[in-house]
C-alpha atoms as a PDB file:
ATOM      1  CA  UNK A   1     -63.060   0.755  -3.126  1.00  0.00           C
ATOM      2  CA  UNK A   2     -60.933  -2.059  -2.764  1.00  0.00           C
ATOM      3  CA  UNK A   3     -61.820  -5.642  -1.778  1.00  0.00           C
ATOM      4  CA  UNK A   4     -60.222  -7.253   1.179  1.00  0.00           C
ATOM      5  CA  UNK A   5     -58.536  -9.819  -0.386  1.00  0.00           C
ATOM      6  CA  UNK A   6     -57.130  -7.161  -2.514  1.00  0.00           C
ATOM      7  CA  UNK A   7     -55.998  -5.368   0.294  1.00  0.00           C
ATOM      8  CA  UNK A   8     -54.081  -8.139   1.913  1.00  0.00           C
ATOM      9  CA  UNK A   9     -52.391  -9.048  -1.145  1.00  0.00           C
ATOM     10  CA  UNK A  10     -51.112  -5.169  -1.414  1.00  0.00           C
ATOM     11  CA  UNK A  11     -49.881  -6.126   1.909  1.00  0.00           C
ATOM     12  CA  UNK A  12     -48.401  -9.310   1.121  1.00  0.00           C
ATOM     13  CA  UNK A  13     -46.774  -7.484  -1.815  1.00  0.00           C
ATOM     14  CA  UNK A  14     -45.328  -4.882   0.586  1.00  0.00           C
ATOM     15  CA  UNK A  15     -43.723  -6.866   3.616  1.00  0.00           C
ATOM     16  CA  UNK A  16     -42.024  -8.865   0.552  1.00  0.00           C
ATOM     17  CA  UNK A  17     -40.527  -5.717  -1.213  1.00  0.00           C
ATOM     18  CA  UNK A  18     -39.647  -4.598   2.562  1.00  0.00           C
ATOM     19  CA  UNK A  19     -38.102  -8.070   3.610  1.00  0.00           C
ATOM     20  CA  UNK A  20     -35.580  -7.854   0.625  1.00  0.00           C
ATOM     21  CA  UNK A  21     -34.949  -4.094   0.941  1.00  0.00           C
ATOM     22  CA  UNK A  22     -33.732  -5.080   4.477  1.00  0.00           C
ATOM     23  CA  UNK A  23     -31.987  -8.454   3.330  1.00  0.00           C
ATOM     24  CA  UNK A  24     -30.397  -6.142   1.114  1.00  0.00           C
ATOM     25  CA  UNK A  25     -29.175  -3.478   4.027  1.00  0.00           C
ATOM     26  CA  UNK A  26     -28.023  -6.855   5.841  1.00  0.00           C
ATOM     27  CA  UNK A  27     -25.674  -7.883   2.721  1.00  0.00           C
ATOM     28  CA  UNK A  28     -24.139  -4.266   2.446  1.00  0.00           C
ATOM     29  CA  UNK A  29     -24.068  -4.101   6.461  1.00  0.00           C
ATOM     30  CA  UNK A  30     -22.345  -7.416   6.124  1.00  0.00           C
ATOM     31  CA  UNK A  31     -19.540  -6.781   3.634  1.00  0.00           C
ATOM     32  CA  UNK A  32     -19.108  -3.559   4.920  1.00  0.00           C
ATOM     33  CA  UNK A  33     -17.697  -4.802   8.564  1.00  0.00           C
ATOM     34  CA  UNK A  34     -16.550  -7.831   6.458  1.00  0.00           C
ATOM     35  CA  UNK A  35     -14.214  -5.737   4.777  1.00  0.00           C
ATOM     36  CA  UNK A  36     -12.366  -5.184   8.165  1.00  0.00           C
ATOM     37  CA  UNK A  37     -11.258  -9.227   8.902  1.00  0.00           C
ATOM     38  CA  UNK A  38      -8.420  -9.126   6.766  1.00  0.00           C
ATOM     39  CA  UNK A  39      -6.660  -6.325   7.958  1.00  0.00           C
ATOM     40  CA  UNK A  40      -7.234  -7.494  11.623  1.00  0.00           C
ATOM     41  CA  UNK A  41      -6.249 -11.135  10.995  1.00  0.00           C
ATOM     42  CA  UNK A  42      -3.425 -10.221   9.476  1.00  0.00           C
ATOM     43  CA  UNK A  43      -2.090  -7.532  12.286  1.00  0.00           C
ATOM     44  CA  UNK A  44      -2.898 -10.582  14.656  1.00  0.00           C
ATOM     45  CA  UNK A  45      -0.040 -12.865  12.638  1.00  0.00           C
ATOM     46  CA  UNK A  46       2.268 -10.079  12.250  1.00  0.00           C
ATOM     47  CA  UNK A  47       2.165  -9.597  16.006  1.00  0.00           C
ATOM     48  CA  UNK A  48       2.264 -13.218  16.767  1.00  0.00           C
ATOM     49  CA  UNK A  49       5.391 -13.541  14.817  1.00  0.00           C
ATOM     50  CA  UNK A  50       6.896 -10.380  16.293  1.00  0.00           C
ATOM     51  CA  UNK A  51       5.892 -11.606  19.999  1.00  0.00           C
ATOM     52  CA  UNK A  52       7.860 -14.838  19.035  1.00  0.00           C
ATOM     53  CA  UNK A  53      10.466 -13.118  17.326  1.00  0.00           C
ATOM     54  CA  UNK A  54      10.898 -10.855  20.354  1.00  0.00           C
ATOM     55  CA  UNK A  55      10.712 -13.419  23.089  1.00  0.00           C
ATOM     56  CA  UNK A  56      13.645 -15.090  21.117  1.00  0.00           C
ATOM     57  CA  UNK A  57      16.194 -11.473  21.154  1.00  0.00           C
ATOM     58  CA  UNK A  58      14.874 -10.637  24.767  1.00  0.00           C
ATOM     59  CA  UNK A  59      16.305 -14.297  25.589  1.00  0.00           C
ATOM     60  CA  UNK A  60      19.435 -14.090  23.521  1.00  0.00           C
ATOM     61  CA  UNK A  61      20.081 -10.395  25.279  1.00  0.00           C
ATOM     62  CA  UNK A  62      19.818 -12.082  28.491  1.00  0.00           C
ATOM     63  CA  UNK A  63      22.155 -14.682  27.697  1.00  0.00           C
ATOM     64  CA  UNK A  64      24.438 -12.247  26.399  1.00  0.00           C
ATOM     65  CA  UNK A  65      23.814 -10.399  29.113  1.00  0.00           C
ATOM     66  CA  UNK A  66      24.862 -12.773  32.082  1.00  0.00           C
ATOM     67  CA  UNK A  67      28.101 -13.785  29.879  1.00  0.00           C
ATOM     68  CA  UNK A  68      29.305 -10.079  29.363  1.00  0.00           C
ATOM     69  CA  UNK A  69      27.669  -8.350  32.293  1.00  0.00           C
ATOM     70  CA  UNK A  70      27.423  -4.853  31.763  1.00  0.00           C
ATOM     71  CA  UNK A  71      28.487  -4.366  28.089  1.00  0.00           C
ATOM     72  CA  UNK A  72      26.415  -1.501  26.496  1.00  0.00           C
ATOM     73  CA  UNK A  73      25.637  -3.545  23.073  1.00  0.00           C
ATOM     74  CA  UNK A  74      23.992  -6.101  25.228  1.00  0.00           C
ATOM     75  CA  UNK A  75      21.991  -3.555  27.096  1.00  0.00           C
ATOM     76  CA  UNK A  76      20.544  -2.005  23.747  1.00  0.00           C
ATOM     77  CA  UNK A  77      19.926  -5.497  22.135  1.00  0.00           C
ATOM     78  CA  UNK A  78      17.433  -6.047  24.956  1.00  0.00           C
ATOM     79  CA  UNK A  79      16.040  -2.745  24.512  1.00  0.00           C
ATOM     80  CA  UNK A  80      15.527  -2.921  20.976  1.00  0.00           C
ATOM     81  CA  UNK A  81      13.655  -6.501  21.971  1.00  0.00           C
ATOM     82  CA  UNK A  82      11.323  -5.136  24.398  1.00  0.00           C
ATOM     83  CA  UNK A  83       9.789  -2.508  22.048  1.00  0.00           C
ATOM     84  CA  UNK A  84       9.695  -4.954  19.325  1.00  0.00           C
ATOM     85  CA  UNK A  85       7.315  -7.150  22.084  1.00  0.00           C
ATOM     86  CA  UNK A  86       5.644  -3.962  23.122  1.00  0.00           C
ATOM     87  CA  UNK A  87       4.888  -2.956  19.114  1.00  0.00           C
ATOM     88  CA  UNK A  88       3.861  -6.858  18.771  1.00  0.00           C
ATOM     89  CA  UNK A  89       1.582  -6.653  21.474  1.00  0.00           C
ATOM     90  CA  UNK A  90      -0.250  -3.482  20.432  1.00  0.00           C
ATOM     91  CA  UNK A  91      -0.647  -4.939  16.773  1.00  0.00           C
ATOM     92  CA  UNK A  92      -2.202  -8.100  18.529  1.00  0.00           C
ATOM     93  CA  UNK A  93      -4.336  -6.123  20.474  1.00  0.00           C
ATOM     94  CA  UNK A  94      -5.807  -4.055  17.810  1.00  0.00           C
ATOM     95  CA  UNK A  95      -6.267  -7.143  15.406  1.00  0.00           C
ATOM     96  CA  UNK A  96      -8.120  -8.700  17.573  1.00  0.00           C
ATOM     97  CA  UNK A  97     -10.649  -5.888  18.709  1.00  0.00           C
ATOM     98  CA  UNK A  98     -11.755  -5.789  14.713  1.00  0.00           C
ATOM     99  CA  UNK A  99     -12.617  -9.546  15.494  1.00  0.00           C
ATOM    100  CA  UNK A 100     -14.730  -9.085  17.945  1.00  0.00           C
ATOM    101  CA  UNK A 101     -18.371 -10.506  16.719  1.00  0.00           C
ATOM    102  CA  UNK A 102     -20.284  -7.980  17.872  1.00  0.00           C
ATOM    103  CA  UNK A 103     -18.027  -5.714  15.448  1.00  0.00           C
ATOM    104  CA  UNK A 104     -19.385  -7.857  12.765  1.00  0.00           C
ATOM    105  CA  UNK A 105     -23.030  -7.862  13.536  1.00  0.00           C
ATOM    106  CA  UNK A 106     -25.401  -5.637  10.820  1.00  0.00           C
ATOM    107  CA  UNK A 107     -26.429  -3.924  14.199  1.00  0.00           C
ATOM    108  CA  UNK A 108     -29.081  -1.169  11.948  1.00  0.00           C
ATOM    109  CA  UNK A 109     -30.323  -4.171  10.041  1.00  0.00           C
ATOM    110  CA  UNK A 110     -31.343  -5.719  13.479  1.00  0.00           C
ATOM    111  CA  UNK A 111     -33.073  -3.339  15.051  1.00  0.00           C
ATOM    112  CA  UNK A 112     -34.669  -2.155  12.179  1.00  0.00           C
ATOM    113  CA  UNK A 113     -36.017  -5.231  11.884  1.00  0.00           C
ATOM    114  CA  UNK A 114     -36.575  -5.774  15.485  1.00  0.00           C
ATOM    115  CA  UNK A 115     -38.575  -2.906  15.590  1.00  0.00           C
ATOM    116  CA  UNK A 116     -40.839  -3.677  12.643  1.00  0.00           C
ATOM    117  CA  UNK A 117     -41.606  -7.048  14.789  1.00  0.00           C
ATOM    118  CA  UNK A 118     -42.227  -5.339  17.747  1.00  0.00           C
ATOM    119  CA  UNK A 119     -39.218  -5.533  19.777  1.00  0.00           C
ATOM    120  CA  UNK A 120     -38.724  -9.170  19.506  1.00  0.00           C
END
């Protein structure tokens, strides 16, 4: 039969391998939705630059529009501008959903440490 003070140093042995199997989860849990940022910071600039880019044809189609009321090349220059907006707009919206934080969070690492605490 074991002592006590052996038994609480088994323990103490235990929650430390258990702490870094988790910090471990949290590192992999980490990179793993880490992996995402690049992709979504970089649809957010290629949108931004489209949505600028667009603004600038939609305004120039106008323009063209006012001076030559009517003319079919005009018509499909603005065209071809909203889509490019609409297309810049989706690629901002989806670039920034795979920023959200709570996309980045090690959400099983949490709770599974949450739940060895208890709930806290």
């Amino acid at each position: 039969m074991r002592s006590t003070p052996e038994l609480l140093l088994d323990l103490l042995r235990q929650v430390q391998a258990l702490m870094r199997v988790e910090l471990a989860l949290a590192r992999v849990e980490i990179d793993e939705r880490a992996r995402g940022i690049p992709s979504s910071v970089a649809a957010v600039a290629v949108g931004a630059v489209l949505l600028v880019l667009s603004l600038g044809l939609v305004l120039v189609g106008a323009s063209l529009s006012l001076l030559r009321l009517g003319v079919p090349l005009d018509l499909a220059f603005v065209l071809v501008a909203l889509v490019a907006i609409v297309v810049s707009l989706l690629l901002l919206r989806s670039g920034l959903g795979g920023l959200k934080p709570s996309r980045l969070i090690p959400a099983k690492t949490v709770s599974q440490v949450s739940s060895l605490f208890g709930g806290l």
